[in-house]
C-alpha atoms as a PDB file:
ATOM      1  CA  UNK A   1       0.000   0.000   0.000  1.00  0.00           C
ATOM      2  CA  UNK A   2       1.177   3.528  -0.383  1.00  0.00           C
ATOM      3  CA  UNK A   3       0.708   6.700   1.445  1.00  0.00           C
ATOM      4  CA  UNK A   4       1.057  10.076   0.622  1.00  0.00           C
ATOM      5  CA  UNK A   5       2.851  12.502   2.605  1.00  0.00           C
ATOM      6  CA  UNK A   6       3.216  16.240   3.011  1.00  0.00           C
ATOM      7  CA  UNK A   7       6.743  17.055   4.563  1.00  0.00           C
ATOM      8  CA  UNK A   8       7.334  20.993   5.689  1.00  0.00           C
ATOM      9  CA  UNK A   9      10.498  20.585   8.264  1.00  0.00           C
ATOM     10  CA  UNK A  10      13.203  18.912   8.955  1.00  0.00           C
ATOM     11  CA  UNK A  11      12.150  15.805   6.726  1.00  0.00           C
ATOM     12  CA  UNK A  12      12.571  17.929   3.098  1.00  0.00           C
ATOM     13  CA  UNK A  13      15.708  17.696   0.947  1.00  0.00           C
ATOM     14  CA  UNK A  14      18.957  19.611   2.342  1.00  0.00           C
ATOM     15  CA  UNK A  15      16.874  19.480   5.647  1.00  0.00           C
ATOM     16  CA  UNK A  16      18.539  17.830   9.181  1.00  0.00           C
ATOM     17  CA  UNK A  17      16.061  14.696   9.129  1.00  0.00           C
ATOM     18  CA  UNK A  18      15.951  13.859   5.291  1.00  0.00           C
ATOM     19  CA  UNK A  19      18.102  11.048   5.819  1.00  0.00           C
ATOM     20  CA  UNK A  20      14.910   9.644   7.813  1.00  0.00           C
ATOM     21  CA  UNK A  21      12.983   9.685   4.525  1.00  0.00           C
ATOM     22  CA  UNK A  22      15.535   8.675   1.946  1.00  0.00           C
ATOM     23  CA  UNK A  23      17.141   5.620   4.229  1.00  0.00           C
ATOM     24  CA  UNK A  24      15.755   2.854   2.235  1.00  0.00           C
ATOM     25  CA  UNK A  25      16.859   0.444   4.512  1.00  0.00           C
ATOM     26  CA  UNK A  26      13.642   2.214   6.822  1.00  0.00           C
ATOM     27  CA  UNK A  27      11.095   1.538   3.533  1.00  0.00           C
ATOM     28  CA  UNK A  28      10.368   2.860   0.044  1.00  0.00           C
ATOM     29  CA  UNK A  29       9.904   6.513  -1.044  1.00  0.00           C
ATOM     30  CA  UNK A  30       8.942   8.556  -4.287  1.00  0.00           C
ATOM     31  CA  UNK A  31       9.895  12.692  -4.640  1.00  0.00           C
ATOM     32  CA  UNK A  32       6.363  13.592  -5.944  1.00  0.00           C
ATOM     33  CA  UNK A  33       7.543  17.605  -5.832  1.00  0.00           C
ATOM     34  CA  UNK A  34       6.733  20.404  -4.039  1.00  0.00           C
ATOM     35  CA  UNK A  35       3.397  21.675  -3.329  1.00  0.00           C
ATOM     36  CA  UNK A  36       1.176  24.081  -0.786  1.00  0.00           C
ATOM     37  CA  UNK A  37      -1.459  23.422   1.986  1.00  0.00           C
ATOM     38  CA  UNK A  38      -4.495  24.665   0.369  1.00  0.00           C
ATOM     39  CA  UNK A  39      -5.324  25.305   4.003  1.00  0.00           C
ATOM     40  CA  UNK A  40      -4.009  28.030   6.046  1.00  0.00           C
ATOM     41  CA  UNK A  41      -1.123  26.332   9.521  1.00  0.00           C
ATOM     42  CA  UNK A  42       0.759  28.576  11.812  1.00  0.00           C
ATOM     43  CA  UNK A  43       4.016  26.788  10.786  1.00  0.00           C
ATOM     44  CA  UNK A  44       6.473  28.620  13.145  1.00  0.00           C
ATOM     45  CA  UNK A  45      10.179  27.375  15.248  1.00  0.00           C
ATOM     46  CA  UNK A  46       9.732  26.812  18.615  1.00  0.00           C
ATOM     47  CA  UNK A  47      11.176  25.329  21.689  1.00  0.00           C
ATOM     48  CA  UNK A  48      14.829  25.649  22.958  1.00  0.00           C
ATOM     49  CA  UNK A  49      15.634  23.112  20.283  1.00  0.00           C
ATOM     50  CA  UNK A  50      14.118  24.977  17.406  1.00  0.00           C
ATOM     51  CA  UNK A  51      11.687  22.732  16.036  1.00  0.00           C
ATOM     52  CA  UNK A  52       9.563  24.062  13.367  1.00  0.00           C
ATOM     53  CA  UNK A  53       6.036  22.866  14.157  1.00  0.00           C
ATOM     54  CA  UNK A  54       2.351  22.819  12.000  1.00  0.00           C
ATOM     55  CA  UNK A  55      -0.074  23.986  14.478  1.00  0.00           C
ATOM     56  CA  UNK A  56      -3.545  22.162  14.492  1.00  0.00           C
ATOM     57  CA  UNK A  57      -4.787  25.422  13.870  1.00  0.00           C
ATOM     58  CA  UNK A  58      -6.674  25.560  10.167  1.00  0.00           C
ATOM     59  CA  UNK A  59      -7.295  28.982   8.780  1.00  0.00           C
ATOM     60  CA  UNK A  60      -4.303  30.794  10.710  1.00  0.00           C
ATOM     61  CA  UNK A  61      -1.078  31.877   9.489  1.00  0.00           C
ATOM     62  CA  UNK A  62      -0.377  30.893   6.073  1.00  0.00           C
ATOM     63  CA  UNK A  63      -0.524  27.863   3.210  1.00  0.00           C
ATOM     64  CA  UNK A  64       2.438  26.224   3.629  1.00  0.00           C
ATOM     65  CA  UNK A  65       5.267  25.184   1.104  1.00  0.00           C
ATOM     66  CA  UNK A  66       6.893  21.873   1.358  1.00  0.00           C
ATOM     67  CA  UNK A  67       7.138  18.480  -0.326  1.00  0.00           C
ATOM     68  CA  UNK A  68       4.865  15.468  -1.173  1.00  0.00           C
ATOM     69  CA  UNK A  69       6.323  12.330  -1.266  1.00  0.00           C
ATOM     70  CA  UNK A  70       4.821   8.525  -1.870  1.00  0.00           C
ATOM     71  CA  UNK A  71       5.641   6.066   0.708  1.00  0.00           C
ATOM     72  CA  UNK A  72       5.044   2.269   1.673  1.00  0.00           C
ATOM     73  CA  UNK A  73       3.728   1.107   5.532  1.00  0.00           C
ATOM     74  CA  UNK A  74       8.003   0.547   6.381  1.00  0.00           C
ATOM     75  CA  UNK A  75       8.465   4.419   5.495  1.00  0.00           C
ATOM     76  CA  UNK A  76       5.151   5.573   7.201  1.00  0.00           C
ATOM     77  CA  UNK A  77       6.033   3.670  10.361  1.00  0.00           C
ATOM     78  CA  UNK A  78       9.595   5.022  10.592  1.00  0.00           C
ATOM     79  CA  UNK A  79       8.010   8.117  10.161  1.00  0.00           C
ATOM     80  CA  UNK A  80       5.727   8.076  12.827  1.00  0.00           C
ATOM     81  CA  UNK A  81       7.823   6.969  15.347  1.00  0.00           C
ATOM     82  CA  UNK A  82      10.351   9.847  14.169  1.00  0.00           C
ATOM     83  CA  UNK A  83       7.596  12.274  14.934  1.00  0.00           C
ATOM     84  CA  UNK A  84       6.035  10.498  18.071  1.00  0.00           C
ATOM     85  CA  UNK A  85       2.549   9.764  16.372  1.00  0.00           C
ATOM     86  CA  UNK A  86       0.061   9.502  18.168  1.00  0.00           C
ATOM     87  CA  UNK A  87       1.726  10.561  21.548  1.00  0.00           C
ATOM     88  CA  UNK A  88       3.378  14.180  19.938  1.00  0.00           C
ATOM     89  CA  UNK A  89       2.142  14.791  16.773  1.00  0.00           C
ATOM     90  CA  UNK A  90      -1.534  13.746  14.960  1.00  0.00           C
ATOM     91  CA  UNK A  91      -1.206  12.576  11.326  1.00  0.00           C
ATOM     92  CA  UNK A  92      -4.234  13.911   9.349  1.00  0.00           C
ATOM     93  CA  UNK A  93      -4.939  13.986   5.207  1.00  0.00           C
ATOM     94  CA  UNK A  94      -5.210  17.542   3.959  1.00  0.00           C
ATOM     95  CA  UNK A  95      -5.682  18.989   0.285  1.00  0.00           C
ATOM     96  CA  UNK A  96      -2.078  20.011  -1.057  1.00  0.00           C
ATOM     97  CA  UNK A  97      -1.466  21.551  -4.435  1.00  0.00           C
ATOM     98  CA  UNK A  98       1.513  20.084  -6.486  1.00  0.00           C
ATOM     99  CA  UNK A  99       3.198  22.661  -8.101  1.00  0.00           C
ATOM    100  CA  UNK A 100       1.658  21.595 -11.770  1.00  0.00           C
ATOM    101  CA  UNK A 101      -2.021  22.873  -9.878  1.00  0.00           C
ATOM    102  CA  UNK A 102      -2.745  18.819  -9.406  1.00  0.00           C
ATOM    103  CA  UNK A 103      -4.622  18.905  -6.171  1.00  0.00           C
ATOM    104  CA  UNK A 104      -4.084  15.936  -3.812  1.00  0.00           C
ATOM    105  CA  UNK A 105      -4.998  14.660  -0.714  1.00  0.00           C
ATOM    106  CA  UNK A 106      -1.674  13.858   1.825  1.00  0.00           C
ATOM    107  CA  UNK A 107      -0.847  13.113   5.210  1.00  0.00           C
ATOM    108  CA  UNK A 108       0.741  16.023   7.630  1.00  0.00           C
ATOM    109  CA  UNK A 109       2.211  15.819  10.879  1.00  0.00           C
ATOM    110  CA  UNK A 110       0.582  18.266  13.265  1.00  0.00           C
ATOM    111  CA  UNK A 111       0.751  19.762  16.598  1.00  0.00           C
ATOM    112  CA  UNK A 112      -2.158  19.250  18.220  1.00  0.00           C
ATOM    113  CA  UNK A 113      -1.919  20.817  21.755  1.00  0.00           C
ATOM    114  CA  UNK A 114       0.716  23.875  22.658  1.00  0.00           C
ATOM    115  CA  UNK A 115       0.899  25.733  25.996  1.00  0.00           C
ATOM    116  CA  UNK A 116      -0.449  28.996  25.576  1.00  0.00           C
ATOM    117  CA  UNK A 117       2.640  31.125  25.101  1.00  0.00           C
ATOM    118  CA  UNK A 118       4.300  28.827  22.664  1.00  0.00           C
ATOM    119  CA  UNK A 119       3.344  31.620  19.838  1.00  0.00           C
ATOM    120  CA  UNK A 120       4.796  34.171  21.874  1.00  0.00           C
ATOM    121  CA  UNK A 121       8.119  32.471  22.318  1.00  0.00           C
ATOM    122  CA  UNK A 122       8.205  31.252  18.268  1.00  0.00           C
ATOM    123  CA  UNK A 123       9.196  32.543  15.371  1.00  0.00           C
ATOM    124  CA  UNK A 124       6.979  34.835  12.924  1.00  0.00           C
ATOM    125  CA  UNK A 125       4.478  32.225  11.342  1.00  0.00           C
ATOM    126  CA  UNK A 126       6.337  31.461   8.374  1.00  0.00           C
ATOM    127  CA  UNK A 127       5.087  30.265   4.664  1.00  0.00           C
ATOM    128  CA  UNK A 128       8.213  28.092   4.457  1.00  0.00           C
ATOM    129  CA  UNK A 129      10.427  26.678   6.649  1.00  0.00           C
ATOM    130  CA  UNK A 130      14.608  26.411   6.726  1.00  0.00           C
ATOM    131  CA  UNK A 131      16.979  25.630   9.199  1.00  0.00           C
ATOM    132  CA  UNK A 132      18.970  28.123   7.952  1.00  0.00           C
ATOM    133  CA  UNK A 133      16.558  30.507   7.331  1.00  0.00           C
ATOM    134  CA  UNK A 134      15.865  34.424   8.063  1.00  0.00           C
ATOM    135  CA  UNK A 135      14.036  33.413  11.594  1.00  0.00           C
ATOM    136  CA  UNK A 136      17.714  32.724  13.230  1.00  0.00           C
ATOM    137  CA  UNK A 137      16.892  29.558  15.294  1.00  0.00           C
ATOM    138  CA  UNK A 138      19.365  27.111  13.808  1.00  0.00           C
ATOM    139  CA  UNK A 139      17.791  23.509  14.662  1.00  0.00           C
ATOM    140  CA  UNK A 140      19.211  21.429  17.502  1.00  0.00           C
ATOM    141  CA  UNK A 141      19.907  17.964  15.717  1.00  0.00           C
ATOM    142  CA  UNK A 142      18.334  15.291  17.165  1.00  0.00           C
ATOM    143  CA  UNK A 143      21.541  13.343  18.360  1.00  0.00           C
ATOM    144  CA  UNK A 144      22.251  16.498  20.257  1.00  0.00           C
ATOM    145  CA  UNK A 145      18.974  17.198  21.614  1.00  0.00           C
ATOM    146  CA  UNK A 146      19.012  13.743  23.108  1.00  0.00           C
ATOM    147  CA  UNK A 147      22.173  13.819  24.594  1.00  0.00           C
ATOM    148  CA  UNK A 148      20.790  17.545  26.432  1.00  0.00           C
ATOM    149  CA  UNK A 149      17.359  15.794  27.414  1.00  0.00           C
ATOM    150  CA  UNK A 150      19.131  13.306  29.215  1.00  0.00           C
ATOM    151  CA  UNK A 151      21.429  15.400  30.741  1.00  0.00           C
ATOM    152  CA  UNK A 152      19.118  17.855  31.657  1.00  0.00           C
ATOM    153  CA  UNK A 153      16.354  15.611  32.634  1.00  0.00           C
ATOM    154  CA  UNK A 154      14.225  17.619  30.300  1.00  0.00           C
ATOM    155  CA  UNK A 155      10.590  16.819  28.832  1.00  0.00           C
ATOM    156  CA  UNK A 156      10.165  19.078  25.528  1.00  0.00           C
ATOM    157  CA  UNK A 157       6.400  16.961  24.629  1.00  0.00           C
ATOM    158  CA  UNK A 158       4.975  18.242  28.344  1.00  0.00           C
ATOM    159  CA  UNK A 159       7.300  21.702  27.760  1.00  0.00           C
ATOM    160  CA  UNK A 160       5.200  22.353  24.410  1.00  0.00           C
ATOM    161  CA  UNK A 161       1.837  21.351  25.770  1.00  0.00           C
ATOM    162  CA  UNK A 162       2.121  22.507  29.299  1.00  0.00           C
ATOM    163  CA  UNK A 163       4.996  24.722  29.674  1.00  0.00           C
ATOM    164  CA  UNK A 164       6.480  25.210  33.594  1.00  0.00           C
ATOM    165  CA  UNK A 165       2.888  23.581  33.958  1.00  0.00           C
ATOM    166  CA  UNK A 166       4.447  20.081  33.164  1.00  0.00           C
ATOM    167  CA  UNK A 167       3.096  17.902  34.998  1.00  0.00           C
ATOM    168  CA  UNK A 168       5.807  14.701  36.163  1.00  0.00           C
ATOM    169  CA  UNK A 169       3.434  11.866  34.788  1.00  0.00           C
ATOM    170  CA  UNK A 170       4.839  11.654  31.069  1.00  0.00           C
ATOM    171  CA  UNK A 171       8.356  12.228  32.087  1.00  0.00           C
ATOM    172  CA  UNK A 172       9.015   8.999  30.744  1.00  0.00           C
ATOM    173  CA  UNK A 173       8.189  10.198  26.954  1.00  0.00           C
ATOM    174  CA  UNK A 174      10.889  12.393  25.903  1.00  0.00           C
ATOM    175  CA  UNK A 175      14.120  10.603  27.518  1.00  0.00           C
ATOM    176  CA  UNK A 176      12.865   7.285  26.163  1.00  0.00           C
ATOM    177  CA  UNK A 177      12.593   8.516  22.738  1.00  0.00           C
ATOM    178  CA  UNK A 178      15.774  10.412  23.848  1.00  0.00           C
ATOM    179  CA  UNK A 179      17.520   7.292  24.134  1.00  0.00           C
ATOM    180  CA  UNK A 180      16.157   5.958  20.732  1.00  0.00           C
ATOM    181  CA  UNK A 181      17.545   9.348  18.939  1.00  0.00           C
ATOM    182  CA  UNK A 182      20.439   8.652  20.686  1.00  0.00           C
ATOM    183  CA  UNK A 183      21.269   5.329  19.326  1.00  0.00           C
ATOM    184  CA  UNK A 184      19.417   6.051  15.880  1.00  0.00           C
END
């Protein structure tokens, strides 16, 4: 079976994650192009690892630019897990429009819950996303940000919902995935 995706971050080409994506030894995958959210996402970098993150928000901030790629069940699970689906993110199918006009329907990641003053600590909402781009916040690798969670004994999931509301019950979350970037 094969699912179409709608990458905006870290996961498009020249972008910190892309290996995830283009390791076929994780599944199959197929460059469809670049396209547009025909609905409106506060895309915007957050967090003191600079994440950029698609707020469940549709009909704020702007249609967003990124890539649409075809993948099997391997590639859609290693994505998932990448992105903490269900527990993080929520995986929904949107309308996206392919640069040649072609309207499709893809999956997107999405944030689904924020703490209240996670727009007021982001960047501008932003139409496209680089890790080099003009917002400054130059993405924390996750390699790094796992060896700093652990450290740190830091939960970024409950610090993006909750902020210094966090409550200690999911503090498991971030340092076991933490451990899994580590050795990934």
């Amino acid at each position: 079976m094969s699912w179409t995706i709608f990458v905006y971050g870290t996961l498009k080409r020249g972008e910190p994650n892309e290996e995830v994506l283009t390791d076929t030894g994780t599944g199959q995958f197929e460059l469809l192009g670049k396209a547009t959210t025909l609905p409106k996402y506060p895309l915007v970098v957050a967090s003191k690892y600079n994440i950029p993150f698609c707020l469940k928000e549709p009909g704020k901030g702007h249609r967003i630019v990124g890539e649409v790629y075809n993948i099997d069940a391997d590639k859609l699970k290693a994505l998932d897990e990448l992105e903490a689906h269900p527990t993080f993110y929520c995986r929904e199918i949107i309308e996206v429009e392919m640069a040649s006009g072609e309207v499709k329907e893809a999956w997107i990641y999405l944030l689904p819950t924020w703490k209240p003053s996670l727009l007021e600590e982001s960047s501008e909402m932003l139409v496209e996303y680089s890790s080099k781009g003009s917002h400054g916040r130059e993405y924390v690798t996750r390699n790094l940000r796992a060896k700093m969670i652990l450290d740190e004994k830091y939960n970024l999931i409950d610090d993006i919902r909750y902020g210094s509301q966090a409550s200690v019950a999911h503090l498991h979350d971030t340092p076991e995935k933490a451990k899994h970037d580590l050795d990934s």
